[in-house]
C-alpha atoms as a PDB file:
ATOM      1  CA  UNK A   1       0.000   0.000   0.000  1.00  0.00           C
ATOM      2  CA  UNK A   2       1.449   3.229  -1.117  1.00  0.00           C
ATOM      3  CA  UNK A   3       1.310   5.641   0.823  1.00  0.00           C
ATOM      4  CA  UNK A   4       0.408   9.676  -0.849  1.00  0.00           C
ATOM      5  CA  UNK A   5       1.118  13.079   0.681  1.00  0.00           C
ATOM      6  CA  UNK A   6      -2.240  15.076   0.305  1.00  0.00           C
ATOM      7  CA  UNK A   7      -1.191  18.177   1.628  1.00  0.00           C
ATOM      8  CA  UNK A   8       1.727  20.543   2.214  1.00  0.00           C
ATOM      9  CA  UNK A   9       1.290  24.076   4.030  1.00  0.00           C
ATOM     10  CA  UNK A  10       4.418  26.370   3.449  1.00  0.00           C
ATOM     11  CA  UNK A  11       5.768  29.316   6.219  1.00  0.00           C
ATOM     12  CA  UNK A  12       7.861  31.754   3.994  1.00  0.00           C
ATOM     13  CA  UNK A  13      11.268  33.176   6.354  1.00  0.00           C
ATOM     14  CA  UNK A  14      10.778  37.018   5.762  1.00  0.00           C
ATOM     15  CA  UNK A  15      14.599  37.151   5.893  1.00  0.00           C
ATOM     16  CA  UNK A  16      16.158  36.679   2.067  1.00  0.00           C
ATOM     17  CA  UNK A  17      19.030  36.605   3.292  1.00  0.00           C
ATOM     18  CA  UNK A  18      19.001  33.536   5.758  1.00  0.00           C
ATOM     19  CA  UNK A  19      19.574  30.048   4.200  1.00  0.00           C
ATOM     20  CA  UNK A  20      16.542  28.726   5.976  1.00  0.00           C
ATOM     21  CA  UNK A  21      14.014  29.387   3.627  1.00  0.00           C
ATOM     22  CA  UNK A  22      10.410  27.935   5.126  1.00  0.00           C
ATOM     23  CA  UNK A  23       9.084  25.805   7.166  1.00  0.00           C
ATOM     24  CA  UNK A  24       6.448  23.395   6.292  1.00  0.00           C
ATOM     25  CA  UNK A  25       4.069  20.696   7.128  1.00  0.00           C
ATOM     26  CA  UNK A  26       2.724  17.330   5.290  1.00  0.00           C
ATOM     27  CA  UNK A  27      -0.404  14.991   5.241  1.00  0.00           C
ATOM     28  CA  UNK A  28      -0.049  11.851   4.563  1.00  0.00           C
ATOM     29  CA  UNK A  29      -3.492  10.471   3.243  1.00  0.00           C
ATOM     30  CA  UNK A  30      -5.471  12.907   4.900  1.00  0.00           C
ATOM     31  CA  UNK A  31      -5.110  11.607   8.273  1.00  0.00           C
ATOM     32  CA  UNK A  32      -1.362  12.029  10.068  1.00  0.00           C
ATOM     33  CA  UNK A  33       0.392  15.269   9.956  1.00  0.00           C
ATOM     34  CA  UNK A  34       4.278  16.106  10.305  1.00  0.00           C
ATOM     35  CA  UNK A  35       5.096  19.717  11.094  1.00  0.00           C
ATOM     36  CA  UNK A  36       8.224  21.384  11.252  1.00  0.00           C
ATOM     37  CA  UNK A  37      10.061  20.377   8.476  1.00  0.00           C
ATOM     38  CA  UNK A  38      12.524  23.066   6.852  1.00  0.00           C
ATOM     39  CA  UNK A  39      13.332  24.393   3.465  1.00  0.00           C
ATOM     40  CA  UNK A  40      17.049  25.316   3.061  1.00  0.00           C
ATOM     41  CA  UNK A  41      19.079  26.848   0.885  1.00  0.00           C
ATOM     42  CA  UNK A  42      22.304  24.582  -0.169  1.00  0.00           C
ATOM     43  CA  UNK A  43      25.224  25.045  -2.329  1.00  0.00           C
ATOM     44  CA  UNK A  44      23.262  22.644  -4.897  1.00  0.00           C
ATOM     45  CA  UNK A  45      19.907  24.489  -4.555  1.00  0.00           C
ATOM     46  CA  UNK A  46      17.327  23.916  -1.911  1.00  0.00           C
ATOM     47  CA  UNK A  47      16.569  20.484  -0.149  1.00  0.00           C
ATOM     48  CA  UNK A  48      14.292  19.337   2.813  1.00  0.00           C
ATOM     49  CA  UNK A  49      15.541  18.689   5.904  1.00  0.00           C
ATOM     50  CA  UNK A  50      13.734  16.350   8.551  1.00  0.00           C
ATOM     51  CA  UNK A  51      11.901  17.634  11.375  1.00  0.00           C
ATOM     52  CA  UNK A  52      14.596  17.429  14.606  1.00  0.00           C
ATOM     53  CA  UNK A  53      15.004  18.461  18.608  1.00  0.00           C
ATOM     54  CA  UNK A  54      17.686  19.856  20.235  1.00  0.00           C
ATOM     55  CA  UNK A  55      19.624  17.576  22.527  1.00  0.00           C
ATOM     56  CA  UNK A  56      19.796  17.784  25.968  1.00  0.00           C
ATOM     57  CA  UNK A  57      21.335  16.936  29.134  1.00  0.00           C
ATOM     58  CA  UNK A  58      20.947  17.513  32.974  1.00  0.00           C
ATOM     59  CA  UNK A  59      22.351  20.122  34.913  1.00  0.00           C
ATOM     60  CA  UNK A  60      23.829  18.592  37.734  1.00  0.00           C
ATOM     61  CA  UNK A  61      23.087  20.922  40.222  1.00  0.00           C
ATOM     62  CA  UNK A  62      19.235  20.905  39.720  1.00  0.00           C
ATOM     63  CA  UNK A  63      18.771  18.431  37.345  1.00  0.00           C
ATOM     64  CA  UNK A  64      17.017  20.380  34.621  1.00  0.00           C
ATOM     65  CA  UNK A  65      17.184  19.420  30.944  1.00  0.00           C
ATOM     66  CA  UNK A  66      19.126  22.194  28.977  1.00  0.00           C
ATOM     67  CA  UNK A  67      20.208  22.377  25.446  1.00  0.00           C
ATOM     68  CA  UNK A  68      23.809  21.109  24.825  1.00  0.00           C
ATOM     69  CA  UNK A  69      24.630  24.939  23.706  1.00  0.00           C
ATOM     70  CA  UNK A  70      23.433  26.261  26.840  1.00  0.00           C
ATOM     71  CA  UNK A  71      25.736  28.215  28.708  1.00  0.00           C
ATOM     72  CA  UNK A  72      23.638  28.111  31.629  1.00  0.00           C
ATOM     73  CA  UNK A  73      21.100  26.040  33.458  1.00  0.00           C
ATOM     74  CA  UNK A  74      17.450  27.508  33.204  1.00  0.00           C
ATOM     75  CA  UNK A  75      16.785  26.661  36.547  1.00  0.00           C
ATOM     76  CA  UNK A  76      19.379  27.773  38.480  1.00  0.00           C
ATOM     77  CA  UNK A  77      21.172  29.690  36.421  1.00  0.00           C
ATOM     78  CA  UNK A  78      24.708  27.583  37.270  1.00  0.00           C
ATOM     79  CA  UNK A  79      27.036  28.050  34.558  1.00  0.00           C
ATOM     80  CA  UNK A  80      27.791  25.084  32.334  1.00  0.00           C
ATOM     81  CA  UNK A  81      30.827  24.017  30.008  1.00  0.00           C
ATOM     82  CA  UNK A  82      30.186  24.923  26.789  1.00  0.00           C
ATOM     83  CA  UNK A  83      32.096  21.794  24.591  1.00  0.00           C
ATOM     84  CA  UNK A  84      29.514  19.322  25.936  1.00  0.00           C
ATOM     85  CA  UNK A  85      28.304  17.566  22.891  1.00  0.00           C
ATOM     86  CA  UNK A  86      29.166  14.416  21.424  1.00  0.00           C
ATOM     87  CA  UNK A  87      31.503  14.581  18.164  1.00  0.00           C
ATOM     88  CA  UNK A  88      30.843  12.002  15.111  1.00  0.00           C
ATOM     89  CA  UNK A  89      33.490  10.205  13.110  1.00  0.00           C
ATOM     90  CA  UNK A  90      34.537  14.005  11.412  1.00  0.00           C
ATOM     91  CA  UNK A  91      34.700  15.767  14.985  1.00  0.00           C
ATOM     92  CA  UNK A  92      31.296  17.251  14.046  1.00  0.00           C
ATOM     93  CA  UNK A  93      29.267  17.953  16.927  1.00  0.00           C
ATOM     94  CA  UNK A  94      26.013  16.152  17.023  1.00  0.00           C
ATOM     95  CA  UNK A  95      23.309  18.907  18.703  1.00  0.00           C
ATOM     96  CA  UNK A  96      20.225  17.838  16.712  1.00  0.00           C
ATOM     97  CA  UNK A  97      17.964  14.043  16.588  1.00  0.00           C
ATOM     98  CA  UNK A  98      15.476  13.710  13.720  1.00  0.00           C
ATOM     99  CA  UNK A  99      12.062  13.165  15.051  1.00  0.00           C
ATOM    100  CA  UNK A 100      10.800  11.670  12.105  1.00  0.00           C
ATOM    101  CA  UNK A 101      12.827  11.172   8.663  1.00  0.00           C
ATOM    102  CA  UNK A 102      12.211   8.461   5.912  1.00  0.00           C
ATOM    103  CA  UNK A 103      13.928   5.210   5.972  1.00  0.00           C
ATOM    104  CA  UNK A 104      15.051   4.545   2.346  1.00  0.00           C
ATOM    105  CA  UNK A 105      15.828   7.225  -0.843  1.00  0.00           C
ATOM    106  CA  UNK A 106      12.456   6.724  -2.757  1.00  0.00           C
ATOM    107  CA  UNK A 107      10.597   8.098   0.200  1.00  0.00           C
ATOM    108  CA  UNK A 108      12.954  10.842   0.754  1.00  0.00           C
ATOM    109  CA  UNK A 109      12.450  12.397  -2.718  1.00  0.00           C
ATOM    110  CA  UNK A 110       8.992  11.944  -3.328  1.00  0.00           C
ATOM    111  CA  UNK A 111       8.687  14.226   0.043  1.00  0.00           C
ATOM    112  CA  UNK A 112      11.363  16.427  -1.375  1.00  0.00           C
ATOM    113  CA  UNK A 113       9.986  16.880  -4.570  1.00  0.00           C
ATOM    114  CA  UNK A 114       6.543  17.250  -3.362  1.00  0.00           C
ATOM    115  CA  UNK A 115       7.313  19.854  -0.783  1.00  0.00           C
ATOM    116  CA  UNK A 116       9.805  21.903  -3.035  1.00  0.00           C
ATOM    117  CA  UNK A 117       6.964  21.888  -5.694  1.00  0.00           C
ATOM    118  CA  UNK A 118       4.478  22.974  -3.297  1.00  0.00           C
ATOM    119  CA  UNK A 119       7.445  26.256  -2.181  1.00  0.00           C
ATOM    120  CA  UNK A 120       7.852  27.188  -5.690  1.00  0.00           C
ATOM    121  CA  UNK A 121       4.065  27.606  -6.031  1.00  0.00           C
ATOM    122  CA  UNK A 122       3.444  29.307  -2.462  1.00  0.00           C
ATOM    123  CA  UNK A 123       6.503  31.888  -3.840  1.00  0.00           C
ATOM    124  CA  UNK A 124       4.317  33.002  -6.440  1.00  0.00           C
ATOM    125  CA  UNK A 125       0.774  33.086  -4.370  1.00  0.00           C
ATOM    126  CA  UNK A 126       2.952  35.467  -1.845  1.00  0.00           C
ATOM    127  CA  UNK A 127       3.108  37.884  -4.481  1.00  0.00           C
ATOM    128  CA  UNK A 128      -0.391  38.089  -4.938  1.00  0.00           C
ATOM    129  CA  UNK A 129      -2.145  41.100  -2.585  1.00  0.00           C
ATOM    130  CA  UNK A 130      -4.538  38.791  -0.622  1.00  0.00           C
ATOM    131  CA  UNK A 131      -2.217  36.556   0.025  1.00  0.00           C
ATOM    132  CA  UNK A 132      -2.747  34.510   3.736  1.00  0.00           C
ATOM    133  CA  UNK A 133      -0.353  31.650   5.110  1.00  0.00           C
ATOM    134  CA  UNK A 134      -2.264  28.320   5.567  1.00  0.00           C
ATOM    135  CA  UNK A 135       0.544  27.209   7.749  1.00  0.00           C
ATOM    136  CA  UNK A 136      -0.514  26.928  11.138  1.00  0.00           C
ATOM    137  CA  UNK A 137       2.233  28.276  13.859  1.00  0.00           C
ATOM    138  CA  UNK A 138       0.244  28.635  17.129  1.00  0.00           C
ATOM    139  CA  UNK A 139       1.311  31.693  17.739  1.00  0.00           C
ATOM    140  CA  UNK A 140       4.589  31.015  18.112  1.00  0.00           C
ATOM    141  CA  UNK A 141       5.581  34.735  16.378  1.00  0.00           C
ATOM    142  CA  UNK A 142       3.889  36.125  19.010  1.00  0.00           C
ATOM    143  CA  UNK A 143       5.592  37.931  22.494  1.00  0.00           C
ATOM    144  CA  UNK A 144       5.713  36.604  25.896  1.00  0.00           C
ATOM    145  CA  UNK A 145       3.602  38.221  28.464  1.00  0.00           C
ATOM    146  CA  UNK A 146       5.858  39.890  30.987  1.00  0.00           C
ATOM    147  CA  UNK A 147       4.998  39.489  34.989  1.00  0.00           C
ATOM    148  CA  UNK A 148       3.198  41.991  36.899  1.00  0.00           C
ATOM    149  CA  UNK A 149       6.474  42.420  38.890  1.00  0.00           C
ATOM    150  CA  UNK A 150       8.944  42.471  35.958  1.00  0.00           C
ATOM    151  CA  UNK A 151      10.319  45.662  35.364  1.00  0.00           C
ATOM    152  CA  UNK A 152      10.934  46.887  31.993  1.00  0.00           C
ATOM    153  CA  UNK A 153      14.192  48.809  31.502  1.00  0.00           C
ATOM    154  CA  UNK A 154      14.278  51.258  28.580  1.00  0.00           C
ATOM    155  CA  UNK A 155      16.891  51.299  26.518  1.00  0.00           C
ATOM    156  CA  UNK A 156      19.400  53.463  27.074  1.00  0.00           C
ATOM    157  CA  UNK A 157      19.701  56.751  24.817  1.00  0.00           C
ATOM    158  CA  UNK A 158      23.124  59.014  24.364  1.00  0.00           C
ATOM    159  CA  UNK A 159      22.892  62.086  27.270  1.00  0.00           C
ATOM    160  CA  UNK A 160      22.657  65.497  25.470  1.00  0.00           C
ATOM    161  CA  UNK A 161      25.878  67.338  25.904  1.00  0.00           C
ATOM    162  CA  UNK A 162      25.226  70.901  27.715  1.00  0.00           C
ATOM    163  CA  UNK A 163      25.562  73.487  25.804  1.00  0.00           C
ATOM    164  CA  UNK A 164      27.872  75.964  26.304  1.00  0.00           C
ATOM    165  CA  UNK A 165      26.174  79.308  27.248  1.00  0.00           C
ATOM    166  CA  UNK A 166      27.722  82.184  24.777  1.00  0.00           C
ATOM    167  CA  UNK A 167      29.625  84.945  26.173  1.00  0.00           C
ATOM    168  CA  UNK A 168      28.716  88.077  27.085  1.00  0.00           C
ATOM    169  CA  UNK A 169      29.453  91.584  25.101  1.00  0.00           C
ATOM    170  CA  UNK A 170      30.750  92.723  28.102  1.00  0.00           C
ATOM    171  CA  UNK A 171      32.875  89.557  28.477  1.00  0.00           C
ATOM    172  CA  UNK A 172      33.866  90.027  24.669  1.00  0.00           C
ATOM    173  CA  UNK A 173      34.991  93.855  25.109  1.00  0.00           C
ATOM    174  CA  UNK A 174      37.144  92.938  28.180  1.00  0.00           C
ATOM    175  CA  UNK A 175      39.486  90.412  26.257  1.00  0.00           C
ATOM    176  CA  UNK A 176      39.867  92.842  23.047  1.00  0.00           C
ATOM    177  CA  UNK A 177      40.746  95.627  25.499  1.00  0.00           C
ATOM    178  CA  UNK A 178      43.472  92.814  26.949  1.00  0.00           C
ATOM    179  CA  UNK A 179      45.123  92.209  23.950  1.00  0.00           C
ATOM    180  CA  UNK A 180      48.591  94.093  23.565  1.00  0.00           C
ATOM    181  CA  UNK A 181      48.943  94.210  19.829  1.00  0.00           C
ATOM    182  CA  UNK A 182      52.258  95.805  18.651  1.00  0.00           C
ATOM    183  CA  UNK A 183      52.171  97.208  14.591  1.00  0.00           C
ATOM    184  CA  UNK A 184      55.914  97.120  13.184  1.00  0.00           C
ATOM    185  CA  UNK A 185      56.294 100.445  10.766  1.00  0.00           C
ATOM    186  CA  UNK A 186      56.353  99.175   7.095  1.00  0.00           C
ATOM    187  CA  UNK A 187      58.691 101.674   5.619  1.00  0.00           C
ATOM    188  CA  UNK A 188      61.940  99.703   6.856  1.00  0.00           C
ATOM    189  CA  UNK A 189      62.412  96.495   4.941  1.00  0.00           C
ATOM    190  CA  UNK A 190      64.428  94.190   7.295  1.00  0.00           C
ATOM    191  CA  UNK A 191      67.992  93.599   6.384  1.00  0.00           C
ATOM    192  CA  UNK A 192      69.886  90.089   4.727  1.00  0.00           C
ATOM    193  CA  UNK A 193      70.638  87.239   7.048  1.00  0.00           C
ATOM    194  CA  UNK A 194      73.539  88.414   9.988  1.00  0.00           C
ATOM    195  CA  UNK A 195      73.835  91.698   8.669  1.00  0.00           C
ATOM    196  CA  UNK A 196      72.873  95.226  10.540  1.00  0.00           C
ATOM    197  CA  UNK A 197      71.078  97.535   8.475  1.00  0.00           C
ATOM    198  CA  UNK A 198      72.872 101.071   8.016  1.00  0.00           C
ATOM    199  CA  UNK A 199      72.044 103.959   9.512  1.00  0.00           C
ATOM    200  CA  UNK A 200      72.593 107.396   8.173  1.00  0.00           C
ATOM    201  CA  UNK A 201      73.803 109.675  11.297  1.00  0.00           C
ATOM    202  CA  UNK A 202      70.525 112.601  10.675  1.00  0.00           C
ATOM    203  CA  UNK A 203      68.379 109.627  11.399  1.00  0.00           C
ATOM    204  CA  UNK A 204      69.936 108.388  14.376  1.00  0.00           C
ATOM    205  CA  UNK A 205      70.253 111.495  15.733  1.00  0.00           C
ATOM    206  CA  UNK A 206      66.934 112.103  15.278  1.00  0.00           C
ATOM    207  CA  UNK A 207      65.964 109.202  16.509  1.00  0.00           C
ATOM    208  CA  UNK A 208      68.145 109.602  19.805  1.00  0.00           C
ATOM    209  CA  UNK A 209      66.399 113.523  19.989  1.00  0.00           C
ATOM    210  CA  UNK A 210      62.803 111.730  19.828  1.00  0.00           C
ATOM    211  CA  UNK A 211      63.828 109.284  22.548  1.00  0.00           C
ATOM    212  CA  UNK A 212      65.207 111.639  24.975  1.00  0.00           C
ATOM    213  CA  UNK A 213      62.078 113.464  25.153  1.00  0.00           C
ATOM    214  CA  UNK A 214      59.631 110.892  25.395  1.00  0.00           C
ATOM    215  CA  UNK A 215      61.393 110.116  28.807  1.00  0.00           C
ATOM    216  CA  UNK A 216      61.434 113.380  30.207  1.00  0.00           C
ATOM    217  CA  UNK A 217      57.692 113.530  29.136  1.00  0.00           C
ATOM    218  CA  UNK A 218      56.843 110.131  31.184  1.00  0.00           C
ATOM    219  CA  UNK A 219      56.321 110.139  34.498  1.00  0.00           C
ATOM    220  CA  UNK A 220      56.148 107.185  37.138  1.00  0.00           C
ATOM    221  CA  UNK A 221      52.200 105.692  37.220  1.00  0.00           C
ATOM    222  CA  UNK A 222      51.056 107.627  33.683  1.00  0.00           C
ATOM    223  CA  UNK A 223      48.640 105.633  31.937  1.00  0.00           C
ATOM    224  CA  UNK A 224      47.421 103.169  35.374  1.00  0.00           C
ATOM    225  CA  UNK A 225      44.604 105.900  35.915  1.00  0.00           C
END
């Protein structure tokens, strides 16, 4: 007695990007159901892979059940080794057991082929603007329900940076009036490296007359007031 697949309900990943493509479910002959089955993307196109669980062992301080990539117990929060898994014959390490998979090849590609066939067409009916997945996922996309005594921390935002408040005019007037600026006279060009620049003797004694009574002009405190 053969035995015929009469339906297949596909879950399209929203993610392009991810290998894992769907996930799906079958009927054989109308009456038994196997959920959870996964459409990925290989090297050599897409294939089917087997619905599976994630292996376990105990915590030995509480004796829960935790996933061999657990880092720590779900309990009790103990921390666990992380390299607890076995290895196969190519050091692999073997997290996953099929829950149900076919026994021999022609059974494995007539569910192949009938769920890949089934993908292609649900990739086209997605496209479509009334488009509604049959696939049943018991609201498993939905969000947990936190406790009334959990406390939700916002995420944190970036402090604003005070700002700098801008000077007053008064402020501004105070330093100009502070700056000793001293204006060199452009009518003397300045002389060639390590020489002195000459000096007729009417200008130095002029110069000499000028100096002589700016001194006797100044007087001790002129200017503080």
């Amino acid at each position: 007695m053969a035995v015929e697949i009469t339906e297949v309900r596909i879950k399209l990943m929203d993610d392009p990007q991810e290998r894992l493509q769907a996930f799906c479910s079958i009927t054989f002959d109308s009456c038994f159901v196997i959920r959870d089955l996964k459409i990925i993307e290989g090297a050599k196109g897409s294939f089917v892979a087997m619905p599976s669980r994630k292996l376990t062992d105990h915590c030995p301080q509480c004796n829960t059940k935790n996933h061999l990539r657990a880092l720590f117990c779900n309990q009790c929060g103990a921390k666990l080794q992380e390299d607890r898994a076995c290895k196969d014959d190519d050091g692999r390490a073997k997290l996953y057991a099929d829950i149900a998979h076919p026994i021999n090849s022609r059974c494995r590609e007539m569910i192949q082929t009938c769920v890949l066939e089934a993908f292609s067409e649900e990739m086209v009916r997605a496209n479509q603007p009334d488009y509604i997945c049959r696939y049943d996922d018991y609201g498993e996309d939905a969000f947990a329900a936190l406790a009334d005594d959990a406390e939700v921390t916002p995420p944190q935002r970036a402090q604003p940076q005070p700002e700098t408040p801008a000077p007053s005019e008064s402020a501004v007037e105070s330093a100009e009036t502070s700056r000793v600026r001293r204006i060199e006279s452009g009518t003397q060009l300045p002389g060639s490296p390590h020489q002195t620049p000459a000096t007729s003797p009417s200008t130095a004694k002029a110069s000499m007359t000028q100096s002589a009574s700016s001194n006797q002009n100044e007087t001790f405190g002129d200017g503080i007031l």
